[in-house]
N, C-alpha and C. Protein backbone atom coordinates (compact mmCIF):
# COMPACT_ATOMS: atom_id res chain seq x y z
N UNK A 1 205.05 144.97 -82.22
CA UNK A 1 204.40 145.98 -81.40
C UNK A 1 203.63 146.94 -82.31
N UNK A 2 202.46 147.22 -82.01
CA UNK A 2 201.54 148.36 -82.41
C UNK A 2 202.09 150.03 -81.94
N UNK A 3 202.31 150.83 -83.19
CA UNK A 3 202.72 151.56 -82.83
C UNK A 3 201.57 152.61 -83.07
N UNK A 4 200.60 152.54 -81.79
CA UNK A 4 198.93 153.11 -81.82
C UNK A 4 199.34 154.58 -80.91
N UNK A 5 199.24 155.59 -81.53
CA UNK A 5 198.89 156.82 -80.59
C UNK A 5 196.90 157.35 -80.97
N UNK A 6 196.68 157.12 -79.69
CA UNK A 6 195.22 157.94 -79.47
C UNK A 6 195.12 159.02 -80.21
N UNK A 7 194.33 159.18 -80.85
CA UNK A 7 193.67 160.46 -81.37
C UNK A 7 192.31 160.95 -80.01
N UNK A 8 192.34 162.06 -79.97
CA UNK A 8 191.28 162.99 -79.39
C UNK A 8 190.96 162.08 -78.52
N UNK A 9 190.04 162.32 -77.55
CA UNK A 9 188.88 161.43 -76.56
C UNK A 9 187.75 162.66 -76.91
N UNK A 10 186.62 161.87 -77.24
CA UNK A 10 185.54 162.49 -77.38
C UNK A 10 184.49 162.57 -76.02
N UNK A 11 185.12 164.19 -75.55
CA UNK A 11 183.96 164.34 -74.20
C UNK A 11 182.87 164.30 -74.16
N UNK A 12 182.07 164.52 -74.99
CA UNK A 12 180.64 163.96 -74.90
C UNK A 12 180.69 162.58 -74.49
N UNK A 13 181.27 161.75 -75.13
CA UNK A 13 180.86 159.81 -74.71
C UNK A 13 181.43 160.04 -73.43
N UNK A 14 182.51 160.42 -73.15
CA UNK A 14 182.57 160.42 -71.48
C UNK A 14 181.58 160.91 -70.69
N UNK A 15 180.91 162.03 -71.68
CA UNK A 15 180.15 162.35 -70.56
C UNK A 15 178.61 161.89 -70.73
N UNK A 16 178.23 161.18 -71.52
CA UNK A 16 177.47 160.17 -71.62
C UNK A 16 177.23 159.10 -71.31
N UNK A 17 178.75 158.49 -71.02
CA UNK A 17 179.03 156.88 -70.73
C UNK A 17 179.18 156.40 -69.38
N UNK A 18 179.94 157.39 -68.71
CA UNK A 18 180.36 157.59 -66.86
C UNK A 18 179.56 157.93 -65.97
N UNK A 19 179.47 157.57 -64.98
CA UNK A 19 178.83 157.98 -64.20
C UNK A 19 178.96 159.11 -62.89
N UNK A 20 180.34 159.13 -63.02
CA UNK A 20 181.10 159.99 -62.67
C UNK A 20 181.35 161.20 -63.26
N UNK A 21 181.21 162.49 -62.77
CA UNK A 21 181.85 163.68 -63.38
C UNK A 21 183.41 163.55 -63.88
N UNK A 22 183.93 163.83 -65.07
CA UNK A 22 185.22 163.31 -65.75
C UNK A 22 185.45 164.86 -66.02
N UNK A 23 186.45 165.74 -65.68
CA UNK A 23 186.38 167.10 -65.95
C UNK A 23 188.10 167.33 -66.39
N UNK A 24 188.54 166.39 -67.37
CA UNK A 24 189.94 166.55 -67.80
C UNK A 24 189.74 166.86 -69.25
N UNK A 25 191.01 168.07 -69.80
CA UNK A 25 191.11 168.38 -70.80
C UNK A 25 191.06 167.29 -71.96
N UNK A 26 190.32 166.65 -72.94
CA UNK A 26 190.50 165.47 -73.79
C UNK A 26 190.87 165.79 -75.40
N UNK A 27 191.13 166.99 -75.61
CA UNK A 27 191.29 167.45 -76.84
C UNK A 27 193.11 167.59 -77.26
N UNK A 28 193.39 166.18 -77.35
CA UNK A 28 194.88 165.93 -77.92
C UNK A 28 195.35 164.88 -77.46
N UNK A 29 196.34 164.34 -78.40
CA UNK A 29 196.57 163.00 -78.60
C UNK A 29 197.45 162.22 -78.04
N UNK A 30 197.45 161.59 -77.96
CA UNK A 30 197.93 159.97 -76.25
C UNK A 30 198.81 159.36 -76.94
N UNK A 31 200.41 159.46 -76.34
CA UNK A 31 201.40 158.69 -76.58
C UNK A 31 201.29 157.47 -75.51
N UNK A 32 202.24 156.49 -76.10
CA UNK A 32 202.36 155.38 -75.11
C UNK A 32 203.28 156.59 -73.75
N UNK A 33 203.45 155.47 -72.35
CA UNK A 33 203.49 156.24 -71.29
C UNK A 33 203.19 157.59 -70.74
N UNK A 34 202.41 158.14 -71.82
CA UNK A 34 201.68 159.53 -71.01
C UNK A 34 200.07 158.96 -70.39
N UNK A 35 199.64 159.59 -69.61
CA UNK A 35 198.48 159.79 -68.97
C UNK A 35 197.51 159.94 -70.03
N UNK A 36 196.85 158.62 -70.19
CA UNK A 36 195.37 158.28 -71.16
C UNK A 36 194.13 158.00 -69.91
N UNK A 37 192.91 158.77 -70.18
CA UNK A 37 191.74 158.50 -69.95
C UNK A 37 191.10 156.91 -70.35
N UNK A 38 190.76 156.34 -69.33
CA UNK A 38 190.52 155.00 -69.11
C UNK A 38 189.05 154.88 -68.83
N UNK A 39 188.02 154.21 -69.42
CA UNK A 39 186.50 153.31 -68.53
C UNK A 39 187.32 152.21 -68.15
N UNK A 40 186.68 152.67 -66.92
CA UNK A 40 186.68 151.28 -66.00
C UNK A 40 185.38 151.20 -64.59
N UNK A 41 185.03 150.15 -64.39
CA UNK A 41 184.24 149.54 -63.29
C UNK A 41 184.80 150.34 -61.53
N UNK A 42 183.88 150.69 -61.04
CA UNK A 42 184.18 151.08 -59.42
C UNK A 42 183.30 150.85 -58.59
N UNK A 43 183.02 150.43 -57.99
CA UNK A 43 181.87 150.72 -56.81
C UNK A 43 180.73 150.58 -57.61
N UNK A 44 180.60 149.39 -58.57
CA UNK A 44 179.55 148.83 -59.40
C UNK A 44 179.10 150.16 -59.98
N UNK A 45 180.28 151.20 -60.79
CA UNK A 45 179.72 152.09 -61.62
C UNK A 45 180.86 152.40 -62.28
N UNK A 46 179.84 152.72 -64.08
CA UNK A 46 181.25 153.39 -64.62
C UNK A 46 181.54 154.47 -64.59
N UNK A 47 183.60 154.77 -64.04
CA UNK A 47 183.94 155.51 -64.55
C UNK A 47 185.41 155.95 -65.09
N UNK A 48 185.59 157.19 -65.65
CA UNK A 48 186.90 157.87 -66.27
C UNK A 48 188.26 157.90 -65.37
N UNK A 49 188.92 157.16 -65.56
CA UNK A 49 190.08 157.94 -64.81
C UNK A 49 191.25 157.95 -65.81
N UNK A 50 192.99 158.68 -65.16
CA UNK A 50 193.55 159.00 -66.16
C UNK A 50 194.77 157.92 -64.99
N UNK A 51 195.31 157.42 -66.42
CA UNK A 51 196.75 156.13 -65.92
C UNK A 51 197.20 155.94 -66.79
N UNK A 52 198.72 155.51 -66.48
CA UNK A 52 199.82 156.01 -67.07
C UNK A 52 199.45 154.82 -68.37
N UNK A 53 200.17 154.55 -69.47
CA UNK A 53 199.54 153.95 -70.62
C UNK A 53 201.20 152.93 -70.66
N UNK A 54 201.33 151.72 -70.14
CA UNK A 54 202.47 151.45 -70.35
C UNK A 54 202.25 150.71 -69.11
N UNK A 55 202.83 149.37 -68.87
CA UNK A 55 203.66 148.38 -68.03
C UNK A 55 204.77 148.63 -67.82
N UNK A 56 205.08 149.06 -66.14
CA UNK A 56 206.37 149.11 -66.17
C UNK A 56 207.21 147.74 -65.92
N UNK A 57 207.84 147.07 -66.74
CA UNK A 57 208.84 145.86 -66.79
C UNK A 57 209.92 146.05 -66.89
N UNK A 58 211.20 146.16 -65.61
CA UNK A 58 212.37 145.79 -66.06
C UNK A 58 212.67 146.43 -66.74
N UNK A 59 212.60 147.88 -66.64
CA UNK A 59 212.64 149.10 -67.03
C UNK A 59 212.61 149.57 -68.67
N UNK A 60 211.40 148.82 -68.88
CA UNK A 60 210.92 148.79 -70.46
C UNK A 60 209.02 149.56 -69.63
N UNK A 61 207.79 149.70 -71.14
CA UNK A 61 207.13 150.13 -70.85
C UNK A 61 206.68 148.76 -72.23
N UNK A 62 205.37 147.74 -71.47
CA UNK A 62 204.49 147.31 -71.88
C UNK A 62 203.70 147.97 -72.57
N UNK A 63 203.40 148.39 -73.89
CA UNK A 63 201.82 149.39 -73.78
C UNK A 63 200.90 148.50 -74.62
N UNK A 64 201.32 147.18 -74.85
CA UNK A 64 200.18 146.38 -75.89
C UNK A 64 200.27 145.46 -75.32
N UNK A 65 199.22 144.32 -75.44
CA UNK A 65 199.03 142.93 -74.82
C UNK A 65 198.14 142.07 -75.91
N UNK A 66 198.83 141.24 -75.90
CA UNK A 66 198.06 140.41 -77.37
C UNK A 66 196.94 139.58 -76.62
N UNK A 67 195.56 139.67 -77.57
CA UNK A 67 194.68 138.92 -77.08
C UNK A 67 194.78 137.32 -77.01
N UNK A 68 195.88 137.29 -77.86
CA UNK A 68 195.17 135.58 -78.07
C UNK A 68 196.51 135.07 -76.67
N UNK A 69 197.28 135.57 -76.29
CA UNK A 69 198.09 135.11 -75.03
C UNK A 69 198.28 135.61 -74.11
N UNK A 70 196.94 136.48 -73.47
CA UNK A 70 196.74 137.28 -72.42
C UNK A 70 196.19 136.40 -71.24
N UNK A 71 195.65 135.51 -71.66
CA UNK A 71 195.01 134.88 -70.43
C UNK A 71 196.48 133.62 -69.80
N UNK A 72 197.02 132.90 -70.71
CA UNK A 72 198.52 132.43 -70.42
C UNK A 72 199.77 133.14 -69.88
N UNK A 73 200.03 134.11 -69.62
CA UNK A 73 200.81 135.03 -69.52
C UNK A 73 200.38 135.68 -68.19
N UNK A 74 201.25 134.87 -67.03
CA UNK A 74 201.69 135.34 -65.63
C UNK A 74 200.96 136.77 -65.02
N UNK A 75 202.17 137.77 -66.05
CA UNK A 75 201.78 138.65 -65.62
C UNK A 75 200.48 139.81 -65.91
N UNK A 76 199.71 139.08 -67.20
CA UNK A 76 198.46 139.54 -67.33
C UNK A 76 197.18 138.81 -66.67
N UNK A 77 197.47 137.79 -66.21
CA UNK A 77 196.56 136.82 -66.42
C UNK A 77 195.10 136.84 -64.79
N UNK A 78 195.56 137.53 -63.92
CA UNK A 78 194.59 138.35 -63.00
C UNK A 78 194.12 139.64 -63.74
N UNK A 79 194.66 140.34 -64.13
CA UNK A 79 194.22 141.70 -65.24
C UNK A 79 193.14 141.76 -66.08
N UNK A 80 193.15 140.33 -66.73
CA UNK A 80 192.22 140.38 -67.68
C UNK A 80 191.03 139.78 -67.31
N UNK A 81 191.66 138.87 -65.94
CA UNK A 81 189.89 139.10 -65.46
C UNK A 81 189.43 139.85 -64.40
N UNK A 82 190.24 141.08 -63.55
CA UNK A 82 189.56 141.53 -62.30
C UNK A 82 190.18 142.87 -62.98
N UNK A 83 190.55 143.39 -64.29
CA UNK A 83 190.56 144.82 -64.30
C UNK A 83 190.77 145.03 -65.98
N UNK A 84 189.72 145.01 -66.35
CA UNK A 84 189.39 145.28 -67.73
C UNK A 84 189.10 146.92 -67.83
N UNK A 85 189.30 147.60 -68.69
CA UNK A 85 188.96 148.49 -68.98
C UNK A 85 188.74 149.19 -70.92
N UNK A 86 188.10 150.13 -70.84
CA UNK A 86 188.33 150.33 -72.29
C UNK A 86 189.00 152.08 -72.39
N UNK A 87 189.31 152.28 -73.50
CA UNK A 87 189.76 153.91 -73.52
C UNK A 87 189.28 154.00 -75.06
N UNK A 88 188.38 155.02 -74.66
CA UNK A 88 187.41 155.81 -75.69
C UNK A 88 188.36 156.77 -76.32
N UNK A 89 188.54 156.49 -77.70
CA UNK A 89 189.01 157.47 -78.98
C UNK A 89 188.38 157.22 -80.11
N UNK A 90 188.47 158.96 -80.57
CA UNK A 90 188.33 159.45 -81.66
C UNK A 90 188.82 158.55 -82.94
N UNK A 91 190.22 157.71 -82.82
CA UNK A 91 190.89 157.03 -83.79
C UNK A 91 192.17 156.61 -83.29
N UNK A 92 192.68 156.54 -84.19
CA UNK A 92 194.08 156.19 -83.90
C UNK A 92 195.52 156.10 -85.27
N UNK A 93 196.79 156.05 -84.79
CA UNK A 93 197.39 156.49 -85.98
C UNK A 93 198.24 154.99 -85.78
N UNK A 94 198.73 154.64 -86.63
CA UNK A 94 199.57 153.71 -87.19
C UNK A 94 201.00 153.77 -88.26
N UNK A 95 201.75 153.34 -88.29
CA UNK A 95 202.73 153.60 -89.39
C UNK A 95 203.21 152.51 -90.19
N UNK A 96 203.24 152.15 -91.10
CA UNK A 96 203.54 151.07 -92.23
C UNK A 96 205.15 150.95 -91.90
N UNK A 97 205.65 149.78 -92.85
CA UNK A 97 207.13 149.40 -92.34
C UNK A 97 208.18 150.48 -93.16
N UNK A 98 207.32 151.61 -94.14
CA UNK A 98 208.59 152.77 -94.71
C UNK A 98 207.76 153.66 -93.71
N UNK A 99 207.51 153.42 -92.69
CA UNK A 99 207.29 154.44 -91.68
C UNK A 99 206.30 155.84 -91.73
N UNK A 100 205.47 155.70 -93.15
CA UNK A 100 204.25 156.00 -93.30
C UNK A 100 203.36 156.32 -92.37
N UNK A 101 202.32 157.36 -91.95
CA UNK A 101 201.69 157.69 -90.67
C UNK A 101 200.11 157.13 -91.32
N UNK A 102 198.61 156.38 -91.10
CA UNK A 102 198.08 156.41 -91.13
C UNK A 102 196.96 157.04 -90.00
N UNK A 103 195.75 157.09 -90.58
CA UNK A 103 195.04 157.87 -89.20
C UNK A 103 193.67 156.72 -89.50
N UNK A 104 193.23 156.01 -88.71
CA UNK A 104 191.93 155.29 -88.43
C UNK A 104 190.85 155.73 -87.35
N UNK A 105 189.68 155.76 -88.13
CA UNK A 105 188.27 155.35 -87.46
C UNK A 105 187.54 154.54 -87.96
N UNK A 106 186.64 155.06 -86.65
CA UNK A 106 185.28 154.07 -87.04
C UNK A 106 184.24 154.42 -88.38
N UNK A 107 184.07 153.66 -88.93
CA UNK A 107 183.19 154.00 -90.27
C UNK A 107 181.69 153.93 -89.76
N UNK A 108 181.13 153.69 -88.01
CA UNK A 108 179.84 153.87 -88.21
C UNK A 108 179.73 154.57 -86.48
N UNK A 109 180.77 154.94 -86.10
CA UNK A 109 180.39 155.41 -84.69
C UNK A 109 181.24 156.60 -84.64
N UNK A 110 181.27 157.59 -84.07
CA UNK A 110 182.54 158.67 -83.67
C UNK A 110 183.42 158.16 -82.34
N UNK A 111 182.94 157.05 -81.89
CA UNK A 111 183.77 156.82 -80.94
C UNK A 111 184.68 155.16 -80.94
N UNK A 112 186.08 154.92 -81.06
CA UNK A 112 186.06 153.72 -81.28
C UNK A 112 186.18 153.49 -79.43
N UNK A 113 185.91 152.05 -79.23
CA UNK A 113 186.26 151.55 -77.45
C UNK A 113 187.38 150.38 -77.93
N UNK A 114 188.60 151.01 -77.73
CA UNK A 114 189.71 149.71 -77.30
C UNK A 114 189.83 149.00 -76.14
N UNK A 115 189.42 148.13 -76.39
CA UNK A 115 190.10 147.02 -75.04
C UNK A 115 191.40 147.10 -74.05
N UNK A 116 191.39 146.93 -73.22
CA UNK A 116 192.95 147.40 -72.45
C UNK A 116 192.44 146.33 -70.87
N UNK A 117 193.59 146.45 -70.30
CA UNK A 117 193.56 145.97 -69.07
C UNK A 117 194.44 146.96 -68.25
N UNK A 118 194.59 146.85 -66.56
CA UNK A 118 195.00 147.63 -66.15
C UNK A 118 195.77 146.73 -64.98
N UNK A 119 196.79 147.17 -64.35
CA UNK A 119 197.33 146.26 -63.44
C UNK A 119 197.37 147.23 -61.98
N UNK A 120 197.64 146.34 -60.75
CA UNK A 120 197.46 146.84 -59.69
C UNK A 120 198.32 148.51 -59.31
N UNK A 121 199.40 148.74 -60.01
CA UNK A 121 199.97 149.92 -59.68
C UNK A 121 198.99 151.16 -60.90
N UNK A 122 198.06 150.44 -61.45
CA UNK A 122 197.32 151.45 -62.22
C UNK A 122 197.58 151.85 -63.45
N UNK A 123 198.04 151.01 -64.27
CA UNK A 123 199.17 151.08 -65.63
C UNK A 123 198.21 150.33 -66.20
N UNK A 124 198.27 150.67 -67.25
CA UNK A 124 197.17 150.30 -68.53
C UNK A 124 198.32 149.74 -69.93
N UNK A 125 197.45 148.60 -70.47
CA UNK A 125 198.07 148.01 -72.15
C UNK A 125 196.44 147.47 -72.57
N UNK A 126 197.01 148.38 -73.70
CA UNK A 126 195.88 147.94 -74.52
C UNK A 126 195.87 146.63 -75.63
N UNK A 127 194.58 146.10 -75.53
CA UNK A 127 195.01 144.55 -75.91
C UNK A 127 194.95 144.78 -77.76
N UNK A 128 195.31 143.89 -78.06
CA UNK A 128 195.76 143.77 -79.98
C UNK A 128 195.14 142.46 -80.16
N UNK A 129 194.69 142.54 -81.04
CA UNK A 129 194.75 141.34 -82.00
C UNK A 129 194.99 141.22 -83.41
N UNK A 130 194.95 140.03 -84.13
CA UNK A 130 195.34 140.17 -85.58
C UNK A 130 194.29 141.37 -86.33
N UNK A 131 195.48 141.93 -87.68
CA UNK A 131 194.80 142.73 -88.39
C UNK A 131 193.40 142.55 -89.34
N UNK A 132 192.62 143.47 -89.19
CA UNK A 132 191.62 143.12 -90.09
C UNK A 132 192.31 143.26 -91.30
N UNK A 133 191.12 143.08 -93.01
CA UNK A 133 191.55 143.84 -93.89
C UNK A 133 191.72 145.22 -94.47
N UNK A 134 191.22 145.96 -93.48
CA UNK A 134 191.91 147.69 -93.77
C UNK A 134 193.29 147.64 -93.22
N UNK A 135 193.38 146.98 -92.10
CA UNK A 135 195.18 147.01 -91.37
C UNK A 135 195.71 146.42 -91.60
N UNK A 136 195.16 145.30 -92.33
CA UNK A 136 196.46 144.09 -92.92
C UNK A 136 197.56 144.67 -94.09
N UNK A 137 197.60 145.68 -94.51
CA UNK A 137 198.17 146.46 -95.69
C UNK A 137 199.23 147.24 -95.04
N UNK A 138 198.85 147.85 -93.70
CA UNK A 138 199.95 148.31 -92.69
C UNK A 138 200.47 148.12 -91.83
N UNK A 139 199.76 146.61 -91.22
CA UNK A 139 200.59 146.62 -90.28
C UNK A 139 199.75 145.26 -89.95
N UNK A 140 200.02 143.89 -89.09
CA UNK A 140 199.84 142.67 -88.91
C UNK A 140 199.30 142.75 -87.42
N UNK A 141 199.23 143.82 -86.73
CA UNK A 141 198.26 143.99 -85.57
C UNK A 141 197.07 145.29 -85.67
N UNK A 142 196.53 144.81 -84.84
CA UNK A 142 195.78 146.21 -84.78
C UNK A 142 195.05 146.55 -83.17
N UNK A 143 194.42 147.33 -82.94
CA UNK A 143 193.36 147.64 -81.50
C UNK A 143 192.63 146.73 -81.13
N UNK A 144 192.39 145.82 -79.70
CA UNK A 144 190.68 144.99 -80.07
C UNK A 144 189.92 146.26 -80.16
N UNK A 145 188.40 146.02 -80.25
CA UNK A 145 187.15 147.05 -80.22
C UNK A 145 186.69 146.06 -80.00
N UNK A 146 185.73 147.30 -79.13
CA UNK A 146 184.57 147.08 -78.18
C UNK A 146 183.75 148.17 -78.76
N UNK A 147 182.63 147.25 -79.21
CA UNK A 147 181.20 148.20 -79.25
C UNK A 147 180.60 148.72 -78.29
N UNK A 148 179.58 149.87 -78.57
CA UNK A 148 179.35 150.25 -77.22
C UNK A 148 178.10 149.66 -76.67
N UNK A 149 177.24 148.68 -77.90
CA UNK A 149 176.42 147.80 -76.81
C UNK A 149 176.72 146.82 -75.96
N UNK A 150 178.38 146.28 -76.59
CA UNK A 150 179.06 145.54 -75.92
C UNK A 150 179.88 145.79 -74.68
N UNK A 151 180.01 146.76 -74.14
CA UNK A 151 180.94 148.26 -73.14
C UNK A 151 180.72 147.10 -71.80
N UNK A 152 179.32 147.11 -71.12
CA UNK A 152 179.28 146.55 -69.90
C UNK A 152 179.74 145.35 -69.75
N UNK A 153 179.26 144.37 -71.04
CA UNK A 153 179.85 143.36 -70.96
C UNK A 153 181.22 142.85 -70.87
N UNK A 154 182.12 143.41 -71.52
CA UNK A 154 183.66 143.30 -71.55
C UNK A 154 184.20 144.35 -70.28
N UNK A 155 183.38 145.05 -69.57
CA UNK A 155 183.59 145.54 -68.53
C UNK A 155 183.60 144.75 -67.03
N UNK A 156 182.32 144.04 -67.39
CA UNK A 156 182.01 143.31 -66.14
C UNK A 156 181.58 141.94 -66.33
N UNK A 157 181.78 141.35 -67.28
CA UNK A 157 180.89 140.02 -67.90
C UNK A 157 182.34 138.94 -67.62
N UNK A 158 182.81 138.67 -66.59
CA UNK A 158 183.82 137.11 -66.69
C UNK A 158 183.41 135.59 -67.87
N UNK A 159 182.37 136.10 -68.01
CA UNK A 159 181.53 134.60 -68.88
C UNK A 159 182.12 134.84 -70.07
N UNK A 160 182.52 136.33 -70.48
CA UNK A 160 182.21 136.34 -71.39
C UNK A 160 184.15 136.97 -72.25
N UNK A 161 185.09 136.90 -71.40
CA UNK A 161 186.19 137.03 -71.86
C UNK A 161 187.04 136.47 -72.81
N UNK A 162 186.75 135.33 -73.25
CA UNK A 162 187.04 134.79 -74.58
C UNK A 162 186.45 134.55 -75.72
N UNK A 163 185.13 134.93 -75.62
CA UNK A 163 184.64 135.86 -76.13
C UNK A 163 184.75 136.82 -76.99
N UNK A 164 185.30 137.20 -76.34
CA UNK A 164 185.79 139.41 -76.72
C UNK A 164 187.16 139.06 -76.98
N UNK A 165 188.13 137.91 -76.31
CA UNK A 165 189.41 137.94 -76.63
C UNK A 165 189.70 137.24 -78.68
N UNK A 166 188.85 137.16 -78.81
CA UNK A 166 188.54 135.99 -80.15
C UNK A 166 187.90 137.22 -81.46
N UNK A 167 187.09 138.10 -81.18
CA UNK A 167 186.41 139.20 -81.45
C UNK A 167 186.78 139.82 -82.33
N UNK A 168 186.61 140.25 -83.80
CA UNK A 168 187.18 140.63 -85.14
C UNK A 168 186.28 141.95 -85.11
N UNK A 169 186.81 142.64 -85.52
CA UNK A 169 186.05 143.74 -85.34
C UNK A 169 186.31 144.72 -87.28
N UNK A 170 185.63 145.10 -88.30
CA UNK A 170 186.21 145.32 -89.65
C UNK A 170 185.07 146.83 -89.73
N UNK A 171 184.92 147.24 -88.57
CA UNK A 171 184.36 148.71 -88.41
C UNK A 171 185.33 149.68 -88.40
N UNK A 172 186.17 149.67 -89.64
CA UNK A 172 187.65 150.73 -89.53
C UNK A 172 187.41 151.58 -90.50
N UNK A 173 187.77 153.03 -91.11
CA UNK A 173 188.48 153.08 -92.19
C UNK A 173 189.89 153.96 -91.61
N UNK A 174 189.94 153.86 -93.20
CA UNK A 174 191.52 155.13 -93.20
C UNK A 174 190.97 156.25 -93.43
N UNK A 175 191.80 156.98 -92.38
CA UNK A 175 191.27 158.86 -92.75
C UNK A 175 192.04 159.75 -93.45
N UNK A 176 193.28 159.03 -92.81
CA UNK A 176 194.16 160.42 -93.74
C UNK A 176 195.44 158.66 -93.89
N UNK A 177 196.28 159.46 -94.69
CA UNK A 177 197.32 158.51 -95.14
C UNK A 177 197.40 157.79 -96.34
N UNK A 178 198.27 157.72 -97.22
CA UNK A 178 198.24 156.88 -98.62
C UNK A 178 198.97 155.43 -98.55
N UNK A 179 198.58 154.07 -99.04
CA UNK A 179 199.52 152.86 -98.91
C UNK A 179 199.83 153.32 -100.29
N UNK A 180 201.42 152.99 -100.21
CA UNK A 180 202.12 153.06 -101.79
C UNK A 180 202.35 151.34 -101.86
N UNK A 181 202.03 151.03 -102.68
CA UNK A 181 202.32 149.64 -103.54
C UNK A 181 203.78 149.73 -103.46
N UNK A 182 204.59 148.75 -103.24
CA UNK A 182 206.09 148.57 -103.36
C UNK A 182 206.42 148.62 -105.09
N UNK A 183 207.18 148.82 -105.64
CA UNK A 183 207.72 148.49 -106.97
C UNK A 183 208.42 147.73 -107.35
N UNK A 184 209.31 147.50 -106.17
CA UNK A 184 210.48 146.10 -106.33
C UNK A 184 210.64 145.57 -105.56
């Protein structure tokens, strides 16, 4: 499991990207099962809403979904094609296996777009795939990303879901955080 907390949501791209007025506080950072700001498709327009960040299962909380066995998998497998969504952040934090905190962005956008899906009670997991080489040092998963010329497409494009599920993305860096080399 990815242990990803949201950094910031940057209100400008919401309020650039939606089409909808989005008028929620976005300045602080998104644990799994709290209330995260979501793009998603409505009434053939985009917009913001806020849902809970977590699958509820059998009284556990889903909050990641691996790309490469999302489309096999029962209970994702309408999700990922009739309710895609992305959630716009600033970055995101990670922790190495001595439990180290890293902080990631994008090295050419201020906004990264993670991939996520959403299920009928309105619960959101955001999808993972293998680590690039900035995250392979901390950790063996990481966020998908979605570019933002790519946004409509992984929004509304069915042609195009494996695709995006396959999709490497090495637009990362580290912002704050040190990897220590092991010694023994």
């Amino acid at each position: 499991m990815v242990n990803i907390i949201i950094v910031r949501i940057p209100i400008i791209f919401i309020d650039t990207h939606v089409d909808v007025n989005f008028s929620k506080n976005l300045n602080c950072d998104y644990r799994p099962v709290q209330n995260i700001p979501i793009i998603l498709i409505q009434n053939n327009q985009r917009i913001c809403k806020m849902m809970p960040w977590g699958y509820s299962i059998y009284n556990k909380k889903v909050i990641n979904t691996r790309s490469e066995t999302v489309k096999e998998m029962k209970l994702f497998h309408n999700d990922i094609i009739y309710r895609r969504c992305l959630i716009p952040a600033q970055g995101f934090y990670e922790k190495d296996e001595n439990k180290h905190t890293f902080a990631f962005e994008s090295k050419s956008q201020k906004t990264l777009l993670l991939a996520g899906i959403y299920n009928i009670n309105n619960e959101v997991s955001i999808m993972t795939t293998q680590a690039n080489e900035v995250m392979k040092p901390i950790h063996h998963r990481m966020p998908l990303m979605i570019t933002e010329t790519q946004m409509d497409r992984w929004l509304r494009d069915n042609q195009k879901i494996d695709y995006f599920l396959k999709l490497e993305n090495n637009d990362l860096k580290i912002v704050s955080g040190v990897y220590q080399l092991k010694l023994f």
